[in-house]
N, C-alpha and C. Protein backbone atom coordinates (compact mmCIF):
# COMPACT_ATOMS: atom_id res chain seq x y z
N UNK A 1 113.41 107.92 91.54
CA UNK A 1 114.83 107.75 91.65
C UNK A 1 115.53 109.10 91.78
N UNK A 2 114.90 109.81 91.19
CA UNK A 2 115.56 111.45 91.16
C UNK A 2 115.99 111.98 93.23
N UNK A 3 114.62 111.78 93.81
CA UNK A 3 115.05 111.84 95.17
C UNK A 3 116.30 111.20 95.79
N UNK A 4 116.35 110.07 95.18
CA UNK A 4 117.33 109.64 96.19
C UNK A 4 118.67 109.19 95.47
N UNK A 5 118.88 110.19 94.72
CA UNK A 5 120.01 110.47 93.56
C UNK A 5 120.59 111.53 94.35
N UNK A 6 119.38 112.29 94.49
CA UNK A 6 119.84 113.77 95.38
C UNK A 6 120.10 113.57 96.52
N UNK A 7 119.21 112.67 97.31
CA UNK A 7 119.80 112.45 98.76
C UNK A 7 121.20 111.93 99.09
N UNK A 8 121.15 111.08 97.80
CA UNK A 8 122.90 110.16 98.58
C UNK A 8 124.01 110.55 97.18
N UNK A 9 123.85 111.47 96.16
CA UNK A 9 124.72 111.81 95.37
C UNK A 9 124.76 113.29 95.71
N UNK A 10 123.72 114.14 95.90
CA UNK A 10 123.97 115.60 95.44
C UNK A 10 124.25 116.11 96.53
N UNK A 11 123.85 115.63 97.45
CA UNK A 11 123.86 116.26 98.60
C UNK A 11 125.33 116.36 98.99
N UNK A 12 125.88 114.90 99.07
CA UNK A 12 127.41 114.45 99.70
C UNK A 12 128.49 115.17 98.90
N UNK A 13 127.88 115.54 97.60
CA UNK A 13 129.06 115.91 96.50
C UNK A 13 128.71 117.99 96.88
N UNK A 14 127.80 118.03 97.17
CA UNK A 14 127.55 119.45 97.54
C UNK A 14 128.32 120.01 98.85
N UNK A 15 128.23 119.18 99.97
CA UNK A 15 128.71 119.33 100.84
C UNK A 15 130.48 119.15 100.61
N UNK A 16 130.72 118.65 99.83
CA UNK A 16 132.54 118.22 99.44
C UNK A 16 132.79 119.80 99.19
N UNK A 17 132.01 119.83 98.28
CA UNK A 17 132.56 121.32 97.25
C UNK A 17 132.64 122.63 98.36
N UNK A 18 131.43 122.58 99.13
CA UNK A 18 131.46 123.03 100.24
C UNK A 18 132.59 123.93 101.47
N UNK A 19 132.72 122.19 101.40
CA UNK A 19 133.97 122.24 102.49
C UNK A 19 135.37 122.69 101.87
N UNK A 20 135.69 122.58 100.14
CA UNK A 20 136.73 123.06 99.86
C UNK A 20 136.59 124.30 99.66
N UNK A 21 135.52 124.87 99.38
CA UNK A 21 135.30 126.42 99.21
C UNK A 21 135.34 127.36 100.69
N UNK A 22 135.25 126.60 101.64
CA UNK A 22 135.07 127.20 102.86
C UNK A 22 136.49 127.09 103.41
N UNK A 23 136.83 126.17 103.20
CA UNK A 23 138.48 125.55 103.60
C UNK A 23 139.53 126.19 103.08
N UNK A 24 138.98 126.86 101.86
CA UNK A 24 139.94 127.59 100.82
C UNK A 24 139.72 128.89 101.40
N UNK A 25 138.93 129.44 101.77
CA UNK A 25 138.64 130.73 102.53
C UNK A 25 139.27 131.04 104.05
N UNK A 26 138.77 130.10 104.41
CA UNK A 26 138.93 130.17 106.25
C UNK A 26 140.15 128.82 106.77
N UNK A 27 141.03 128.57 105.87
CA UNK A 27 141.75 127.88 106.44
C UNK A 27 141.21 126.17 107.00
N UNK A 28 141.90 125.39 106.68
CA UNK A 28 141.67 123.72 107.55
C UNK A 28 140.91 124.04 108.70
N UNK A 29 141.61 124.20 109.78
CA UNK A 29 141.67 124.43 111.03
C UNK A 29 139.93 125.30 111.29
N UNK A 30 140.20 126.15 111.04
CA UNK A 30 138.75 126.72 111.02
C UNK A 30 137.11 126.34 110.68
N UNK A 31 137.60 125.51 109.91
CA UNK A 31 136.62 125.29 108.90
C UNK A 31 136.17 123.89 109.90
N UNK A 32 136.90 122.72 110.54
CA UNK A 32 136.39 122.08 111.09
C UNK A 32 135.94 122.18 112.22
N UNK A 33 136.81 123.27 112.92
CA UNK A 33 135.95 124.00 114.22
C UNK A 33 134.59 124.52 113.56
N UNK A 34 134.20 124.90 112.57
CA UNK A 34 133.09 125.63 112.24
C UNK A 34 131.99 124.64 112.26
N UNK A 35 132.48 123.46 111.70
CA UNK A 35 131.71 122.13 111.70
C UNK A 35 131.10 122.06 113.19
N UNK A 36 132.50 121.77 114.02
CA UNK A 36 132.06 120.88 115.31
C UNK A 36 131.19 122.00 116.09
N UNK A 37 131.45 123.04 115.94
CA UNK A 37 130.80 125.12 116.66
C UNK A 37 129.36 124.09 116.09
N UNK A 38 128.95 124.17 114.86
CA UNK A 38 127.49 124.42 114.98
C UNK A 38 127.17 122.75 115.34
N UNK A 39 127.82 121.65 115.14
CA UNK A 39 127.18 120.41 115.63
C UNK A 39 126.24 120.75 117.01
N UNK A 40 127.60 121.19 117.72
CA UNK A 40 127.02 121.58 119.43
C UNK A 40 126.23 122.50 119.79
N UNK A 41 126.00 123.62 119.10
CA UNK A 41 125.01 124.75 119.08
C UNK A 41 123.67 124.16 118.83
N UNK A 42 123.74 123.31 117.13
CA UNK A 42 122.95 122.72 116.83
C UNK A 42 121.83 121.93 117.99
N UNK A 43 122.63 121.03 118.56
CA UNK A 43 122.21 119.79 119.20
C UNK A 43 121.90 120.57 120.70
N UNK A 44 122.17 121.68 121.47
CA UNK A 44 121.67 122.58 122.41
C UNK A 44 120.19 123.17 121.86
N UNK A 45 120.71 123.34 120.51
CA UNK A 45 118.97 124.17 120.00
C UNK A 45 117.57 123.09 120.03
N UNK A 46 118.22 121.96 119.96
CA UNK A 46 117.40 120.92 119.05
C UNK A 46 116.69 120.35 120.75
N UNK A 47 117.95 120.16 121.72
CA UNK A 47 117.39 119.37 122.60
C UNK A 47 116.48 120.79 123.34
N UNK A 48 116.25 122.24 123.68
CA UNK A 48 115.52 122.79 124.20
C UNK A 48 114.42 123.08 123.21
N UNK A 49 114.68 123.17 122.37
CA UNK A 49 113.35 123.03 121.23
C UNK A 49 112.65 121.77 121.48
N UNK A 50 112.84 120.25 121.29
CA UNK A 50 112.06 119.22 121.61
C UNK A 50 111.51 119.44 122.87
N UNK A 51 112.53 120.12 123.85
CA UNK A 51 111.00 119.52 125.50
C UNK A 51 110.62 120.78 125.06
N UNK A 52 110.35 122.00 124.21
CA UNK A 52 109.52 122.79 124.37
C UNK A 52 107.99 121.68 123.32
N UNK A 53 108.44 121.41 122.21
CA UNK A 53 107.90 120.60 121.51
C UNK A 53 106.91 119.40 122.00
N UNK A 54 107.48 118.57 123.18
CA UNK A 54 106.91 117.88 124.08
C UNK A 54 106.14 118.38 125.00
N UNK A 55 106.19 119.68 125.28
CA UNK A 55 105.58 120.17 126.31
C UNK A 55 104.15 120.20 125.24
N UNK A 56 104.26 121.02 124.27
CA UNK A 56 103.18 121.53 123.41
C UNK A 56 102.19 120.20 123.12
N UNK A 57 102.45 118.94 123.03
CA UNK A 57 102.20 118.21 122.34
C UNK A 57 101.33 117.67 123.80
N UNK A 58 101.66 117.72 125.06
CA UNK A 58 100.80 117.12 126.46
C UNK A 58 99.67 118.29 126.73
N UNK A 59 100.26 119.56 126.30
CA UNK A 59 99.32 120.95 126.93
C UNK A 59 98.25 120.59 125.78
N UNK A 60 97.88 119.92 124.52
CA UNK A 60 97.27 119.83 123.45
C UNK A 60 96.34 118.43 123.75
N UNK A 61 96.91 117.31 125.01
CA UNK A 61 96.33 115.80 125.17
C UNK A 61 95.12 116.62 126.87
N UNK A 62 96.05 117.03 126.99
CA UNK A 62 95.17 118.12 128.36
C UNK A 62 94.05 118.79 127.84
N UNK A 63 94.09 119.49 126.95
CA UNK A 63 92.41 119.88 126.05
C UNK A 63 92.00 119.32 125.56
N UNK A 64 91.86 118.13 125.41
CA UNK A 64 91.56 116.45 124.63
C UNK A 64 91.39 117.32 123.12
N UNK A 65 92.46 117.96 122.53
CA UNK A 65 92.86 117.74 121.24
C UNK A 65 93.93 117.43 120.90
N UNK A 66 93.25 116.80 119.70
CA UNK A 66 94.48 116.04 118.88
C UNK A 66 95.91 117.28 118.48
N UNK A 67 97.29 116.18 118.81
CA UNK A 67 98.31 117.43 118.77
C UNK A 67 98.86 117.13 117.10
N UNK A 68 98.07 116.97 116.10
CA UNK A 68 98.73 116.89 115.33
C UNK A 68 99.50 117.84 114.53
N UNK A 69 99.65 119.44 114.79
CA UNK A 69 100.25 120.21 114.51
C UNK A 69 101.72 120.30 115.15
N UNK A 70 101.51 119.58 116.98
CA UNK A 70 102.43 119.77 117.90
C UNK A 70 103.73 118.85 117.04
N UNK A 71 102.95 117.33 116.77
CA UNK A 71 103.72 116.55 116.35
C UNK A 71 104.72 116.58 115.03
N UNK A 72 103.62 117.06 114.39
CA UNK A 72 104.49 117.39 113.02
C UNK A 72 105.72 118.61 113.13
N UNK A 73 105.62 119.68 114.44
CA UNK A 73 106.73 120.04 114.45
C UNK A 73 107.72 119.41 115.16
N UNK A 74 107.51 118.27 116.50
CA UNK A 74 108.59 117.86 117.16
C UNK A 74 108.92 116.69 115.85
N UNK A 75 108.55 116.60 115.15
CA UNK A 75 109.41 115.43 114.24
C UNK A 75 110.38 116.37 113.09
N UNK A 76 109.88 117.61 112.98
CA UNK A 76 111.04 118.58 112.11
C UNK A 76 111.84 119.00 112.95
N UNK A 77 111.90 119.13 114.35
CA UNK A 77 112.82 119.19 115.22
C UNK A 77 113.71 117.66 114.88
N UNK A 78 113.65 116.64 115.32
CA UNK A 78 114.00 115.97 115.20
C UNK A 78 114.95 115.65 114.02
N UNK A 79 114.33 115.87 112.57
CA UNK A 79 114.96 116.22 111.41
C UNK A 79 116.01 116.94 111.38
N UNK A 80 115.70 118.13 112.20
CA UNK A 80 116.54 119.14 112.42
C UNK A 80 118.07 119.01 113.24
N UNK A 81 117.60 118.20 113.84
CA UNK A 81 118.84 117.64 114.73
C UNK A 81 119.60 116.48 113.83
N UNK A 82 119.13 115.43 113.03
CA UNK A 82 119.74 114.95 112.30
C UNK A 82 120.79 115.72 111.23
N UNK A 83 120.03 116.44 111.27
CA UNK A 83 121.13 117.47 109.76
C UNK A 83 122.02 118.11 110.51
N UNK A 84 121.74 118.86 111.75
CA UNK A 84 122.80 119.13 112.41
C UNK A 84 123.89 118.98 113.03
N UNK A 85 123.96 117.28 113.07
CA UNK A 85 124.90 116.04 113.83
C UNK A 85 125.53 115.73 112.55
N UNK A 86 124.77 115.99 111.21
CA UNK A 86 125.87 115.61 110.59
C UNK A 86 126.79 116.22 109.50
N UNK A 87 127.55 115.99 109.61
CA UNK A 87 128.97 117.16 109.11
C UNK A 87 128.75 118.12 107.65
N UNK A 88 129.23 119.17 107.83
CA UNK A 88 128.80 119.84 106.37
C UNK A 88 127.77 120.99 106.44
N UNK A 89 127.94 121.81 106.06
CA UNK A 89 127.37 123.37 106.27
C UNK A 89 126.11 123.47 105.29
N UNK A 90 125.76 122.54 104.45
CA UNK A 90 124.65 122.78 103.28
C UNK A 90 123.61 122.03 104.74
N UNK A 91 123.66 121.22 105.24
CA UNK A 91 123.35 120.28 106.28
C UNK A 91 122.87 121.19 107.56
N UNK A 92 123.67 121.60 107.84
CA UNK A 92 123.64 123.05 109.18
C UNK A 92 122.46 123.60 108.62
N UNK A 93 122.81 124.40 107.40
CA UNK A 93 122.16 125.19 106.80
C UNK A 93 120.71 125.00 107.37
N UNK A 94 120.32 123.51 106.79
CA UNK A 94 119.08 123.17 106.82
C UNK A 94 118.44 123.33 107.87
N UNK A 95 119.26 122.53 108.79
CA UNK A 95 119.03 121.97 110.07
C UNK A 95 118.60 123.60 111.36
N UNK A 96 119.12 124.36 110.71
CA UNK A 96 118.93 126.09 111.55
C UNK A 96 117.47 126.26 111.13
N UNK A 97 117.23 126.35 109.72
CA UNK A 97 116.47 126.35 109.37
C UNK A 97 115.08 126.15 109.71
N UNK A 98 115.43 124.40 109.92
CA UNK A 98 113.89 123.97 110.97
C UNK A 98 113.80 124.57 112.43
N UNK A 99 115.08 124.74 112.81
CA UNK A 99 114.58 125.48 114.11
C UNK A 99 113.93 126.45 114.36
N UNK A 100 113.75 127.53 113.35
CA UNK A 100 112.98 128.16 113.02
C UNK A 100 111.79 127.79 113.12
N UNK A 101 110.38 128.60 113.79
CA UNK A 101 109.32 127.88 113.82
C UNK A 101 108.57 128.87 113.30
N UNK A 102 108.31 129.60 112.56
CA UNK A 102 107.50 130.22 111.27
C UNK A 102 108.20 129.56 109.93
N UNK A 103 109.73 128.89 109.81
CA UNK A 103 109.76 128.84 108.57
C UNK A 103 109.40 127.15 109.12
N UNK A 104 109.74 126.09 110.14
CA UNK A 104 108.35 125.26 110.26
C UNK A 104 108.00 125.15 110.37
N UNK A 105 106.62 126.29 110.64
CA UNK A 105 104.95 126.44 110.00
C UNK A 105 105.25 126.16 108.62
N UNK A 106 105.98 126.50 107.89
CA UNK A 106 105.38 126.61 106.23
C UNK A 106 105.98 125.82 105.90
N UNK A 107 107.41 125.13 106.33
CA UNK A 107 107.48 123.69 105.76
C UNK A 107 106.18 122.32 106.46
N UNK A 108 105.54 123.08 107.13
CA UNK A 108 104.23 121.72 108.09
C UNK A 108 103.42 121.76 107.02
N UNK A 109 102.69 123.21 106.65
CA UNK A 109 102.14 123.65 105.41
C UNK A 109 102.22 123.01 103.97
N UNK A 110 103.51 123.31 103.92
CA UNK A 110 103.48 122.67 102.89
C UNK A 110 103.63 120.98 102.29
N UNK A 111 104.29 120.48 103.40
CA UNK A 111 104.14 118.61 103.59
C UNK A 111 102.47 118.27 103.54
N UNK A 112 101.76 119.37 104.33
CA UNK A 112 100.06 118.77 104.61
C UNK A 112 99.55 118.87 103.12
N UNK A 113 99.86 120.21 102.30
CA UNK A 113 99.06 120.39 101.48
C UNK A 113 99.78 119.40 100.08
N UNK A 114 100.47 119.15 99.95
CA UNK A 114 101.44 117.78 99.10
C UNK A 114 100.68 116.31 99.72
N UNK A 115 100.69 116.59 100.56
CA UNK A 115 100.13 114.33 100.58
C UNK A 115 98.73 114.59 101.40
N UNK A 116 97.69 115.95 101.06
CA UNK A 116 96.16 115.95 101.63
C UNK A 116 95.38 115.14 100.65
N UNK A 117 94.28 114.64 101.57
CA UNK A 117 93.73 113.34 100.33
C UNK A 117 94.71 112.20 99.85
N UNK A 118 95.91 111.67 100.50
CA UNK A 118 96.35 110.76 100.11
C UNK A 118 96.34 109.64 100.86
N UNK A 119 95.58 109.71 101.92
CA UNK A 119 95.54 109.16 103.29
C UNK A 119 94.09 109.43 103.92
N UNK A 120 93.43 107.93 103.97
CA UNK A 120 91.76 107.90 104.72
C UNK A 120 92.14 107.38 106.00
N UNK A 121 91.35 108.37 106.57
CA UNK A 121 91.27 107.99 108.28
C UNK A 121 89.36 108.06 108.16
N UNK A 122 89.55 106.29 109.56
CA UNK A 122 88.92 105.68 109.44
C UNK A 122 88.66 106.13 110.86
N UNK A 123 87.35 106.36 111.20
CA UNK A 123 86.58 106.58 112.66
C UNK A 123 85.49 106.19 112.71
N UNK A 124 85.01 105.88 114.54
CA UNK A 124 83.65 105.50 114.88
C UNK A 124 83.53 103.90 114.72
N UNK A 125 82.39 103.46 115.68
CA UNK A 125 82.29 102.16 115.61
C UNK A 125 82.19 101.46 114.31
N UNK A 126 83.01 100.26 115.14
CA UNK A 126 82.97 98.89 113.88
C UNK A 126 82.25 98.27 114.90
N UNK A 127 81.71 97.31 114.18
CA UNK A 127 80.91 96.02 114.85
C UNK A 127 81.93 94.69 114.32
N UNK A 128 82.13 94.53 114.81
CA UNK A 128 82.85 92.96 114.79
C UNK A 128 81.86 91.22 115.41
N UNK A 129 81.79 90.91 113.77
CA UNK A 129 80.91 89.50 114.12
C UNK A 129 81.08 88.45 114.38
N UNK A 130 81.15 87.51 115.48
CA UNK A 130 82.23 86.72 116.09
C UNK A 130 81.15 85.70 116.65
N UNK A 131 81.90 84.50 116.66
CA UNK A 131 81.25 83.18 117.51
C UNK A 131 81.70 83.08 118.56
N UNK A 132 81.13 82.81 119.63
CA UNK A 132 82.56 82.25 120.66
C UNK A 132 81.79 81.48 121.84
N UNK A 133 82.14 80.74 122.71
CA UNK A 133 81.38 79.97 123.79
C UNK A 133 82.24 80.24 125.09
N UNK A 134 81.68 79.76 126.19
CA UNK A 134 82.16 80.35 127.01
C UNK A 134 82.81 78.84 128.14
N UNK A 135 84.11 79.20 128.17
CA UNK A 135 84.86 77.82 128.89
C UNK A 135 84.92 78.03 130.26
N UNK A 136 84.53 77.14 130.59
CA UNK A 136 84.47 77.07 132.86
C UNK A 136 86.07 77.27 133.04
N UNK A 137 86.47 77.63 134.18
CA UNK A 137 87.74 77.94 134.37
C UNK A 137 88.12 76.67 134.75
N UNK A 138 87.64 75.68 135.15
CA UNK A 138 88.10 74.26 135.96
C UNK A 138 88.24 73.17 134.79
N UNK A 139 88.08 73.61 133.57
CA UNK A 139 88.42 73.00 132.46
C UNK A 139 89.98 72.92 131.91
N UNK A 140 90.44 72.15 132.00
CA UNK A 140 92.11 71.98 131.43
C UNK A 140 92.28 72.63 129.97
N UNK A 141 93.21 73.00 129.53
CA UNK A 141 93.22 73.97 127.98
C UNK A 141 93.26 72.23 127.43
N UNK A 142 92.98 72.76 125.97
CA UNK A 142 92.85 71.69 125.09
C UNK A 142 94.33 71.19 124.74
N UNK A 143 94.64 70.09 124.35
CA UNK A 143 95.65 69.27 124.11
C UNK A 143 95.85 69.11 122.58
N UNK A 144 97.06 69.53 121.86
CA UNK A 144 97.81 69.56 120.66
C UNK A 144 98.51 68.58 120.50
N UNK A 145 98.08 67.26 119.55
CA UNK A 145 98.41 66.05 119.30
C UNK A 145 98.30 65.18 119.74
């Protein structure tokens, strides 16, 4: 419960305080241009970061390896763009943040090494044991009731 105390209490009440401390500094007027300045900066960074992200993730299916490094960053992109669309500078904050791609290497880092071993992947043949007969095509399907 603590997470999501913080997600939908601390965060919204952080960002309030925020905006009056910034508002109290730089004026109304400013302060929401400052908002809408990085929404759009934001969402320019986010959309040339993803097709770089997408690119990485096909140049990785082209060496028949798995892109799971590629992926885990186009989904903090993605993250990244969420925080940035939405209003509030603790939010921005973040959202610059992931664009950064050494500081998400070490947030990838650190998500892998938090939930490693919490999750079995399953490979290589199964055999599946099954009955079945084989119907002529000039046979009508069977009749329900």
């Amino acid at each position: 419960m603590g997470i999501l105390f913080l997600l939908f209490v601390g965060i919204p009440v952080a960002e309030i305080a925020l905006f009056i401390y910034v508002g109290g500094r730089i004026g109304l007027l400013a302060t929401l241009a400052a908002i809408v300045v990085t929404a759009l900066v934001g969402s320019t960074l986010v959309a040339r970061q993803g097709a770089a992200a997408l690119a990485d993730v096909q140049a990785a299916f082209f060496k028949a390896r798995f892109p799971g490094r590629e992926l885990a960053h186009g989904a903090m992109i993605v993250v990244a763009g969420a925080f940035l669309v939405t209003p509030g500078f603790l939010t921005d904050g973040i959202g610059f943040l992931l664009l950064v791609p050494p500081i998400r290497e070490a947030a990838r880092q650190m998500v892998t090494r938090r939930f490693a071993g919490r999750f079995t992947i399953q490979s290589g043949p199964r055999t599946v044991d099954a009955e079945w007969h084989d119907t002529p095509e000039d046979d009508p399907p069977p009749r329900i009731g």
